[in-house]
C-alpha atoms as a PDB file:
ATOM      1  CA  UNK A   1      99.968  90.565  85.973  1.00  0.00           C
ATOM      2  CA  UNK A   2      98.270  93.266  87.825  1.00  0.00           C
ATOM      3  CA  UNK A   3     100.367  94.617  90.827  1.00  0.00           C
ATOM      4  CA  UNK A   4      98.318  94.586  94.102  1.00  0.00           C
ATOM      5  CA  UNK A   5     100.692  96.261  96.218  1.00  0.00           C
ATOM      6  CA  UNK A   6      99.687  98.778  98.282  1.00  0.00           C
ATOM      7  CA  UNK A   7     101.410 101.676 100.383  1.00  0.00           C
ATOM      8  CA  UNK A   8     100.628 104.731 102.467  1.00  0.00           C
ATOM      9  CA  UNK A   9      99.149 108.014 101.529  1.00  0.00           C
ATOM     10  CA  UNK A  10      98.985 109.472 104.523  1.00  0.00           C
ATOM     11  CA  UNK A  11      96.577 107.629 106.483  1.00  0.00           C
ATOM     12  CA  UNK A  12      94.936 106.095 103.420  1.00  0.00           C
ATOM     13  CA  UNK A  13      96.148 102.739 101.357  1.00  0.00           C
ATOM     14  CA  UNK A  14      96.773 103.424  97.633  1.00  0.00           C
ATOM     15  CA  UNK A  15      98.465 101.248  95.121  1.00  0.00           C
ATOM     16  CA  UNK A  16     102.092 101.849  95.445  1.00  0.00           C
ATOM     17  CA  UNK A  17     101.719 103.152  91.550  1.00  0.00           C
ATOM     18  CA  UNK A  18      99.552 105.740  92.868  1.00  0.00           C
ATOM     19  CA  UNK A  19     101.982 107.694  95.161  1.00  0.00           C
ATOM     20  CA  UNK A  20     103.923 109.852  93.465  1.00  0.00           C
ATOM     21  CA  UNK A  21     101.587 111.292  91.423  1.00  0.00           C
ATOM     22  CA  UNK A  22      99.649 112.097  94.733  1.00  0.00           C
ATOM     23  CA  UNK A  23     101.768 113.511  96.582  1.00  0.00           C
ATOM     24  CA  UNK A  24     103.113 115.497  93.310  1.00  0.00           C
ATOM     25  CA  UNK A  25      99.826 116.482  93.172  1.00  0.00           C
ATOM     26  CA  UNK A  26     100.097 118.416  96.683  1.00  0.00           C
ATOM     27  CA  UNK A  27     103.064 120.090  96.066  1.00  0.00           C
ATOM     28  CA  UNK A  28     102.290 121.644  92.454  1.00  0.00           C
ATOM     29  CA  UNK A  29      99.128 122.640  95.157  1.00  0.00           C
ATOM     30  CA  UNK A  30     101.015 124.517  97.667  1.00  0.00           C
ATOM     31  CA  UNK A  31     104.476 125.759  95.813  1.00  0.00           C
ATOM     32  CA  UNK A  32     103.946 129.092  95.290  1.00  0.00           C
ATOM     33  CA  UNK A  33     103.317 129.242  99.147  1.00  0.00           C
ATOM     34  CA  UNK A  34     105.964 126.680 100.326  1.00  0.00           C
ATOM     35  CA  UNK A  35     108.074 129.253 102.063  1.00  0.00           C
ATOM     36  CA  UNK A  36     105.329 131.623 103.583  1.00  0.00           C
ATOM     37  CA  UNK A  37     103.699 128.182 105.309  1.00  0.00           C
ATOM     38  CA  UNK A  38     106.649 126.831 106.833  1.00  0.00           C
ATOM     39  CA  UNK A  39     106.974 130.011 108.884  1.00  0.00           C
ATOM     40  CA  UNK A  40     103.878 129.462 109.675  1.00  0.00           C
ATOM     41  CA  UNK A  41     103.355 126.202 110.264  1.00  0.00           C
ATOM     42  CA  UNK A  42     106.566 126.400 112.747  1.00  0.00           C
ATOM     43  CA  UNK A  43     106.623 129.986 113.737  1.00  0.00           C
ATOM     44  CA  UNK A  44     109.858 130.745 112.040  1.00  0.00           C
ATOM     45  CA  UNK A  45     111.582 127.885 114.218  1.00  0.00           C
ATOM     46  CA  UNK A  46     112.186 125.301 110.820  1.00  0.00           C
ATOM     47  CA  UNK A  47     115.064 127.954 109.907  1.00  0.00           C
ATOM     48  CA  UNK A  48     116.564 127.105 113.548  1.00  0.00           C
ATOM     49  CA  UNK A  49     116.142 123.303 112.333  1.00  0.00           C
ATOM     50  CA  UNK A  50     118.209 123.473 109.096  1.00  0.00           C
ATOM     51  CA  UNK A  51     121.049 125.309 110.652  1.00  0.00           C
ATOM     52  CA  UNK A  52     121.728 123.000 112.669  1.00  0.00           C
ATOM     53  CA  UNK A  53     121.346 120.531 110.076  1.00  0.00           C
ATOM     54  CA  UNK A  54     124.049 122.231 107.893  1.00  0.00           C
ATOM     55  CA  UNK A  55     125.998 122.490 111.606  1.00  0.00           C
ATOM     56  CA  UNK A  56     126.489 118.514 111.445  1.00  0.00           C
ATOM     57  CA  UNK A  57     126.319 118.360 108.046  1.00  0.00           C
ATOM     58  CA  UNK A  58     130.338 119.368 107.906  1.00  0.00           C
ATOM     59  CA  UNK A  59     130.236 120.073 104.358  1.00  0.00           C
ATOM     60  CA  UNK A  60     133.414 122.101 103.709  1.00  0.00           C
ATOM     61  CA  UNK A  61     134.879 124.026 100.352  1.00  0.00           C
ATOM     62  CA  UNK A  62     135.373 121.757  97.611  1.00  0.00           C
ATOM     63  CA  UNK A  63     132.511 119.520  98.986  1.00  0.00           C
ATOM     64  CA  UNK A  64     129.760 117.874  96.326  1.00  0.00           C
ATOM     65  CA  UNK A  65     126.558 117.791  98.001  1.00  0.00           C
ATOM     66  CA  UNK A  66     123.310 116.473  96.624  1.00  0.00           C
ATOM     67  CA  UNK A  67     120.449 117.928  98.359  1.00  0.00           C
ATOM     68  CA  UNK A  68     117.187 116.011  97.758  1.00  0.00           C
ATOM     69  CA  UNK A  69     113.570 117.274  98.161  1.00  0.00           C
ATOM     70  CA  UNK A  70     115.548 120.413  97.784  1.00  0.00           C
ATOM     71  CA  UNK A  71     112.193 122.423  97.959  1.00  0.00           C
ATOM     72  CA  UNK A  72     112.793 126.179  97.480  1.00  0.00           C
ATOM     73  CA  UNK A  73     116.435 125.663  98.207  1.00  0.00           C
ATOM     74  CA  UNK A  74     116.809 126.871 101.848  1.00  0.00           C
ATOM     75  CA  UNK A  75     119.861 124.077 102.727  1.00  0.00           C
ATOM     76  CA  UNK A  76     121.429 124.169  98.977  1.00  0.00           C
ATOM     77  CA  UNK A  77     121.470 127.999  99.837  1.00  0.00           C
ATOM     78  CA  UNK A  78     123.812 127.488 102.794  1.00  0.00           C
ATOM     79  CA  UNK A  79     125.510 124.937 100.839  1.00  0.00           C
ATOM     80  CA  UNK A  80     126.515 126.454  97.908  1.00  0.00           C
ATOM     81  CA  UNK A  81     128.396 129.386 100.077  1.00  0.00           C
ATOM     82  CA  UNK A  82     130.293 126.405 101.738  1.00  0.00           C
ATOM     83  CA  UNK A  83     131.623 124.301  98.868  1.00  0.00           C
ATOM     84  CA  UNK A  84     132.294 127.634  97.193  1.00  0.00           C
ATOM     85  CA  UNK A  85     133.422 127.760  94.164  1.00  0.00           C
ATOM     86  CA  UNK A  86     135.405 124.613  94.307  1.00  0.00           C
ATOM     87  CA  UNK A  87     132.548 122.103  95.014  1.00  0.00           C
ATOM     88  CA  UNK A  88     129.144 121.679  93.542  1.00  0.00           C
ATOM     89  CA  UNK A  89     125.735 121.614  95.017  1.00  0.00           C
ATOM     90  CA  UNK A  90     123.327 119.467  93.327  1.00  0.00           C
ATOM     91  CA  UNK A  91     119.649 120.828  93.635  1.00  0.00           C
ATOM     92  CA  UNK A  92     116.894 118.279  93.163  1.00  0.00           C
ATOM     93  CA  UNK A  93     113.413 117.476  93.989  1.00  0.00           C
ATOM     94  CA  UNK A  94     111.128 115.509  91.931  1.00  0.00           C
ATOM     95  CA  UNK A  95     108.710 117.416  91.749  1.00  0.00           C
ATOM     96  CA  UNK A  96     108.860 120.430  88.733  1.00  0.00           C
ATOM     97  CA  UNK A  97     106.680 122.866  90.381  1.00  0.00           C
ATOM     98  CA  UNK A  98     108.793 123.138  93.439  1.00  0.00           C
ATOM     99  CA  UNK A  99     112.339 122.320  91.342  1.00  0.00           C
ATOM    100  CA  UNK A 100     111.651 126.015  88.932  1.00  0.00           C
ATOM    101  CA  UNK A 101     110.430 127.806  92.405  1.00  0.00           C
ATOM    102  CA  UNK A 102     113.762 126.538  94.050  1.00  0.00           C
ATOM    103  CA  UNK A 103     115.851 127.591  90.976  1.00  0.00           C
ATOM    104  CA  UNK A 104     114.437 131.376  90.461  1.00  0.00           C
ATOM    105  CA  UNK A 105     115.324 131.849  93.821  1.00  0.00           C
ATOM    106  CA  UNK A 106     118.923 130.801  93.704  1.00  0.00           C
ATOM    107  CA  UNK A 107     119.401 132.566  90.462  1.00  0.00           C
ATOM    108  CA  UNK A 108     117.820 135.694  91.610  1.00  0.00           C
ATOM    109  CA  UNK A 109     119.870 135.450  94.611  1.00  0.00           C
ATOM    110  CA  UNK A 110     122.862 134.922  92.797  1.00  0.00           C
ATOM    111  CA  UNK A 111     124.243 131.597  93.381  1.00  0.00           C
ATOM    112  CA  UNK A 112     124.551 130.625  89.828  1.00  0.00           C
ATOM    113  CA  UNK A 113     128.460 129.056  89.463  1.00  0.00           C
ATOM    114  CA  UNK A 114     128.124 126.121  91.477  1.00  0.00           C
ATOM    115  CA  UNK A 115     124.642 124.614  91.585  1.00  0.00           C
ATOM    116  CA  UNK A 116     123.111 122.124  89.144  1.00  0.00           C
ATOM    117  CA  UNK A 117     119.677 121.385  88.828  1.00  0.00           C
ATOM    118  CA  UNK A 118     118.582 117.954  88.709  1.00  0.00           C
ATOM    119  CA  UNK A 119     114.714 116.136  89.043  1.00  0.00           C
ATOM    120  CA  UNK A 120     115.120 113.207  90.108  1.00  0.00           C
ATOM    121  CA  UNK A 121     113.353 110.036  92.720  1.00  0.00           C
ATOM    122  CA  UNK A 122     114.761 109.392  95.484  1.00  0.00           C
ATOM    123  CA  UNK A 123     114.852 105.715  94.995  1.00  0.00           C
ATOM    124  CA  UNK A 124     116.709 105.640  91.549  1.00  0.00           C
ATOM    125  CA  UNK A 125     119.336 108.298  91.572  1.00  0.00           C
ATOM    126  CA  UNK A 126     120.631 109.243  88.172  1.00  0.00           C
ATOM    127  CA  UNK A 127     124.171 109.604  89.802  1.00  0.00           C
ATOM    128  CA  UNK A 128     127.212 107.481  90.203  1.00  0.00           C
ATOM    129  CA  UNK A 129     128.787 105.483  92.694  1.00  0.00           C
ATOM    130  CA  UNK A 130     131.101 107.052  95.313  1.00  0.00           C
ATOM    131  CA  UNK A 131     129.993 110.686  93.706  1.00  0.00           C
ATOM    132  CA  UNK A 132     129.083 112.931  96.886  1.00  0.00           C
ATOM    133  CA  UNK A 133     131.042 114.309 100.494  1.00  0.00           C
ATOM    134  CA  UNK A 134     127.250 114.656 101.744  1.00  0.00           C
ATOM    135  CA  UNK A 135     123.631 113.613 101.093  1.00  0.00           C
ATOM    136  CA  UNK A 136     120.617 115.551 102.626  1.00  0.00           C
ATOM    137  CA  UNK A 137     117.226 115.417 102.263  1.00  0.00           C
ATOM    138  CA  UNK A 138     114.505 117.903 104.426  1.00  0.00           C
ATOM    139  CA  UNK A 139     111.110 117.215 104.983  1.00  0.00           C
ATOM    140  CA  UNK A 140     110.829 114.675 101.744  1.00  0.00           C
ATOM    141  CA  UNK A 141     111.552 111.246 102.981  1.00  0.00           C
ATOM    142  CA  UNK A 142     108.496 110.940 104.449  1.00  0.00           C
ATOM    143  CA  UNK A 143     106.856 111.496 101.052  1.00  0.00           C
ATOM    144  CA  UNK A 144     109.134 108.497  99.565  1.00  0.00           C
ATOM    145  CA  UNK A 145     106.729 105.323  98.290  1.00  0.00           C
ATOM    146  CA  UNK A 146     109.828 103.365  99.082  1.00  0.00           C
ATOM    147  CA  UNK A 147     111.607 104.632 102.014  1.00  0.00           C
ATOM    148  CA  UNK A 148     114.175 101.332 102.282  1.00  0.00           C
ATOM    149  CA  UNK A 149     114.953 101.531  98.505  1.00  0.00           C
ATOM    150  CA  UNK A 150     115.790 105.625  98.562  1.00  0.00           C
ATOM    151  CA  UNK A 151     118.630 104.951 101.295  1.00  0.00           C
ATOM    152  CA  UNK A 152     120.134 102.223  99.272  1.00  0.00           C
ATOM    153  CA  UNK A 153     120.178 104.507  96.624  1.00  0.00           C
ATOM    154  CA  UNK A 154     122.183 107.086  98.585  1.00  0.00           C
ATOM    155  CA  UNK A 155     124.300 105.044  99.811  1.00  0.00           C
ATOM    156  CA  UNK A 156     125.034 103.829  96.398  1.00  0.00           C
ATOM    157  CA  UNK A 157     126.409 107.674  95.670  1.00  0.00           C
ATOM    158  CA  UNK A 158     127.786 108.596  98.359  1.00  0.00           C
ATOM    159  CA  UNK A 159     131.704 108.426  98.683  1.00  0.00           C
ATOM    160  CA  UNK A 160     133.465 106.515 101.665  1.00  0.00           C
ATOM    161  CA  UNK A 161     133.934 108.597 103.966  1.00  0.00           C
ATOM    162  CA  UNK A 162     131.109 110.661 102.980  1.00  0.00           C
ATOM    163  CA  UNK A 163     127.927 110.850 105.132  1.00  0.00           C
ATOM    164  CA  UNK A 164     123.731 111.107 105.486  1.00  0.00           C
ATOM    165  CA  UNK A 165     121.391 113.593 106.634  1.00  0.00           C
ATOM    166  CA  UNK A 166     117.479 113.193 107.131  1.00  0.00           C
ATOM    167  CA  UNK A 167     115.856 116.161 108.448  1.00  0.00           C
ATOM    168  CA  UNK A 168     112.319 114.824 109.324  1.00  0.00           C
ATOM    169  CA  UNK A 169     109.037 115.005 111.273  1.00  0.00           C
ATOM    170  CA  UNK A 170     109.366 112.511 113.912  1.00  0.00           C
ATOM    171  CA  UNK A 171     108.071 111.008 117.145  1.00  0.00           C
ATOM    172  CA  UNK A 172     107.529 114.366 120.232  1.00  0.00           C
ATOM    173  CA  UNK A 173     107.786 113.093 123.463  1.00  0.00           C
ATOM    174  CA  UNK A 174     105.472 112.052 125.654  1.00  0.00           C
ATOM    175  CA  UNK A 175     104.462 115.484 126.809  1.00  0.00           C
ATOM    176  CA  UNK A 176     104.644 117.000 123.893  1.00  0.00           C
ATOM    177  CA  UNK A 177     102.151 114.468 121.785  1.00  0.00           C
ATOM    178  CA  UNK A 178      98.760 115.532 122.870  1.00  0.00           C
ATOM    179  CA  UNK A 179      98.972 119.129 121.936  1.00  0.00           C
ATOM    180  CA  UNK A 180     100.772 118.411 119.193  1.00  0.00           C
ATOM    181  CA  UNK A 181      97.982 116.202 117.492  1.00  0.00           C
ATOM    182  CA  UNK A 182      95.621 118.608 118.345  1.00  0.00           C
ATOM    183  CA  UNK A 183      97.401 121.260 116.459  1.00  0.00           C
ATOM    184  CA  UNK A 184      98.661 119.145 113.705  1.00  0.00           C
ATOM    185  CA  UNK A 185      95.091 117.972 113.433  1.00  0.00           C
ATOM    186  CA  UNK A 186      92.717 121.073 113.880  1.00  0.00           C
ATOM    187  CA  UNK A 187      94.985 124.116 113.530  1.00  0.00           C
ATOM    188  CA  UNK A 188      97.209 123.137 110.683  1.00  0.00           C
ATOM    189  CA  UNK A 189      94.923 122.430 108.280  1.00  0.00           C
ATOM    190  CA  UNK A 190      92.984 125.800 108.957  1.00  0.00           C
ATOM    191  CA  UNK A 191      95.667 127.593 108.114  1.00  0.00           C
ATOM    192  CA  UNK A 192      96.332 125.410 104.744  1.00  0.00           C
ATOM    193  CA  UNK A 193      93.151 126.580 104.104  1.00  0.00           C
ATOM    194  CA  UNK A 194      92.927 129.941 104.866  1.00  0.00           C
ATOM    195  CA  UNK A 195      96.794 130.481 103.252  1.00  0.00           C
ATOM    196  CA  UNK A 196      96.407 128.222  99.960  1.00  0.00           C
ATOM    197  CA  UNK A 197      92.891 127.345  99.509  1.00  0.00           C
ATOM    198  CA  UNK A 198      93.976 123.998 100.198  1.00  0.00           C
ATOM    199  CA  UNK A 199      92.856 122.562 103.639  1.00  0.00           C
ATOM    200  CA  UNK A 200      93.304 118.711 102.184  1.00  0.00           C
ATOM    201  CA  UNK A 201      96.886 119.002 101.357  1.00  0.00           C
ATOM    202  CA  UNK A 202      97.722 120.001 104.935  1.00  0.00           C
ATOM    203  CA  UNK A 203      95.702 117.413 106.438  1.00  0.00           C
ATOM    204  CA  UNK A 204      97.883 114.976 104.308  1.00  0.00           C
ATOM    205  CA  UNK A 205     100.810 116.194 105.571  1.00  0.00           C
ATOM    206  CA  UNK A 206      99.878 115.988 108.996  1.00  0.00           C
ATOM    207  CA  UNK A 207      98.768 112.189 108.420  1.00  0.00           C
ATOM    208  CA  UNK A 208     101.897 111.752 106.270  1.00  0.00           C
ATOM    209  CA  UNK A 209     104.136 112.934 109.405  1.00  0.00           C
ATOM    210  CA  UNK A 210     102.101 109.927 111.831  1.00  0.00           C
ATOM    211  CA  UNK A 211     102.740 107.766 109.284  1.00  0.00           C
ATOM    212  CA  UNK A 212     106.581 108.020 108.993  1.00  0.00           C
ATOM    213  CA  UNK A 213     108.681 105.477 111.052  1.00  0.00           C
ATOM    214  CA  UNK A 214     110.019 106.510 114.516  1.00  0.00           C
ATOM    215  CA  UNK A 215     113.627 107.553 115.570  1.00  0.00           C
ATOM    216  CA  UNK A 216     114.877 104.068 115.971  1.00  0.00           C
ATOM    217  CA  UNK A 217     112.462 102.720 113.267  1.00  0.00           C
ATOM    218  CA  UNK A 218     114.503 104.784 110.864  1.00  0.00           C
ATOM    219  CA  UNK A 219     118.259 104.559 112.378  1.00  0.00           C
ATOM    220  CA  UNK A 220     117.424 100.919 111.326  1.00  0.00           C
ATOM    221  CA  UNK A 221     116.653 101.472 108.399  1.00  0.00           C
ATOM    222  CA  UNK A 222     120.033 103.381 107.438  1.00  0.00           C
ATOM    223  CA  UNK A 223     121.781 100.976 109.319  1.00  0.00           C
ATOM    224  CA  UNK A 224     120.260  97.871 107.004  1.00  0.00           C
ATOM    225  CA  UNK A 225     121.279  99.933 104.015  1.00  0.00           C
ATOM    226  CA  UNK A 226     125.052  99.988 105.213  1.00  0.00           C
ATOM    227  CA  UNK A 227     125.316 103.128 106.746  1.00  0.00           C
ATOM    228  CA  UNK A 228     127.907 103.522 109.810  1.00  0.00           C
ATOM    229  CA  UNK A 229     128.284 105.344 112.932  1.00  0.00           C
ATOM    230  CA  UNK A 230     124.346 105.642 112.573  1.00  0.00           C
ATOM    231  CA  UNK A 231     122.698 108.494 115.579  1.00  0.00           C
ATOM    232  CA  UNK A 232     120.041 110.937 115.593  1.00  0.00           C
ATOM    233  CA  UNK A 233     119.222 114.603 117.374  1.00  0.00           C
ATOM    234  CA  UNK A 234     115.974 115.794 118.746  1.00  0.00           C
ATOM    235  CA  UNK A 235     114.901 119.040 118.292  1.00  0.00           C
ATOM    236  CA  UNK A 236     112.146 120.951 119.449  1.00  0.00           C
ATOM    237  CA  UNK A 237     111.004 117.835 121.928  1.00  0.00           C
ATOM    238  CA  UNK A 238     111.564 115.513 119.241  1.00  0.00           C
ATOM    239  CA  UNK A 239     108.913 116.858 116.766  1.00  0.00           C
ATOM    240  CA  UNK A 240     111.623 117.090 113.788  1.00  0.00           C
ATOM    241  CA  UNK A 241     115.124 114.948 114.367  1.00  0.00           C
ATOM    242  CA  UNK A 242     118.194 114.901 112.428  1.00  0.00           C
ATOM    243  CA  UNK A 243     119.445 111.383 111.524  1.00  0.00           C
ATOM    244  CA  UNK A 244     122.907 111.347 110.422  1.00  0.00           C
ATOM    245  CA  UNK A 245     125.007 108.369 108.875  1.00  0.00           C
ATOM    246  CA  UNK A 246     128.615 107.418 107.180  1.00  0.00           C
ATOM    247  CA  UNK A 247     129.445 105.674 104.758  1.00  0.00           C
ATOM    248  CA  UNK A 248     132.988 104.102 105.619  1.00  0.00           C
END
């Protein structure tokens, strides 16, 4: 029987079979320049977002971390000096193009003894139960075909005791929303263009971020798959927000 579900790709319906290859698609488009448009596309400020997301992360030495939608590795770089050489920092992403760009840079900066490389989905983790301290995943869930079935498998690996963190897009304020549209819209895109060759996949991921649920939408969401203790942070006027969760 032919499946006729459908999902989100950015704001266009696709069958759900159709994602990942999409949105694989737009990141074996733009990996090369991953790095060089995120300090772009945020003026250097994403590197203020992910330390603080390693701040309430409260990984510690001996810590095993899985760090999804690892991209060119800038948390499992902060990571891997934490856990030292006592822990283990799992490095994935599902995507191959931006998995080898993320591992020549942590080999060529040296962090070889105690990261593992790993592609894998999101939604069907190839790990066991009760296996990490901490979970995180930056600026992928929203690129998830299944957002609800990803955080039960999390929680399915992650130890009692151990915890969640989502470092997203989200929902800017009310004063903030106008001009950010109009830069996420007109601006962004440009420079996608002018940076990669590649205006379209820019224009996706400005869609993609409109698309993604809301800061309660998506404490919900953790909540329903049994995480505790559930809260989120605004940063930046609520434009990215860290969503943190236990599992007790």
């Amino acid at each position: 029987m032919k499946d006729n579900k459908t999902t989100h790709f950015g704001y266009q319906d696709i069958p759900t079979g159709e994602k990942a290859g999409r949105v694989r698609e737009v990141f074996d488009s733009v990996a090369n320049k991953y790095d060089l448009m995120n300090d772009l596309m945020s003026f250097g400020v994403h590197r203020l977002w992910k330390r603080t997301a390693i701040e309430l992360s409260g990984v510690r030495k001996g810590d095993r971390v899985l760090d999804l939608a690892a991209g060119t590795g800038d948390l499992s770089a902060r990571f891997s000096g934490l856990v030292d050489n006592d822990g283990l920092v799992v490095f994935s992403d599902i995507n191959a193009a931006m998995l080898s760009q993320g591992r020549d840079r942590m080999v060529n900066e040296g962090r070889v003894g105690n990261v593992r490389y790993v592609q894998a989905d999101a939604q069907y983790l190839p790990f066991s139960e009760d296996h990490f301290n901490c979970v995180t995943i930056g600026f992928g869930l929203r690129n998830v075909t299944d957002k609800q079935l990803a955080l039960d498998s999390i929680f399915r690996t992650i130890k009692p005791g151990g915890r969640l963190l989502i470092l997203e897009f989200s929902k800017p304020t009310k004063p903030l929303e106008k001009i950010y549209d109009l830069y996420s819209f007109n601006l962004l895109p440009k420079i996608g263009k002018l940076v990669t060759h590649d205006e379209e996949s820019y224009r996706y991921l400005a869609e993609s971020i409109r698309m993604h649920p809301d800061q309660e939408t998506l404490k919900g969401m953790m909540e329903h798959a049994g995480f505790e203790r559930c809260d989120y942070f605004n940063l930046t006027g609520g434009v990215v927000a860290i969503h943190r969760g236990y599992k007790l």
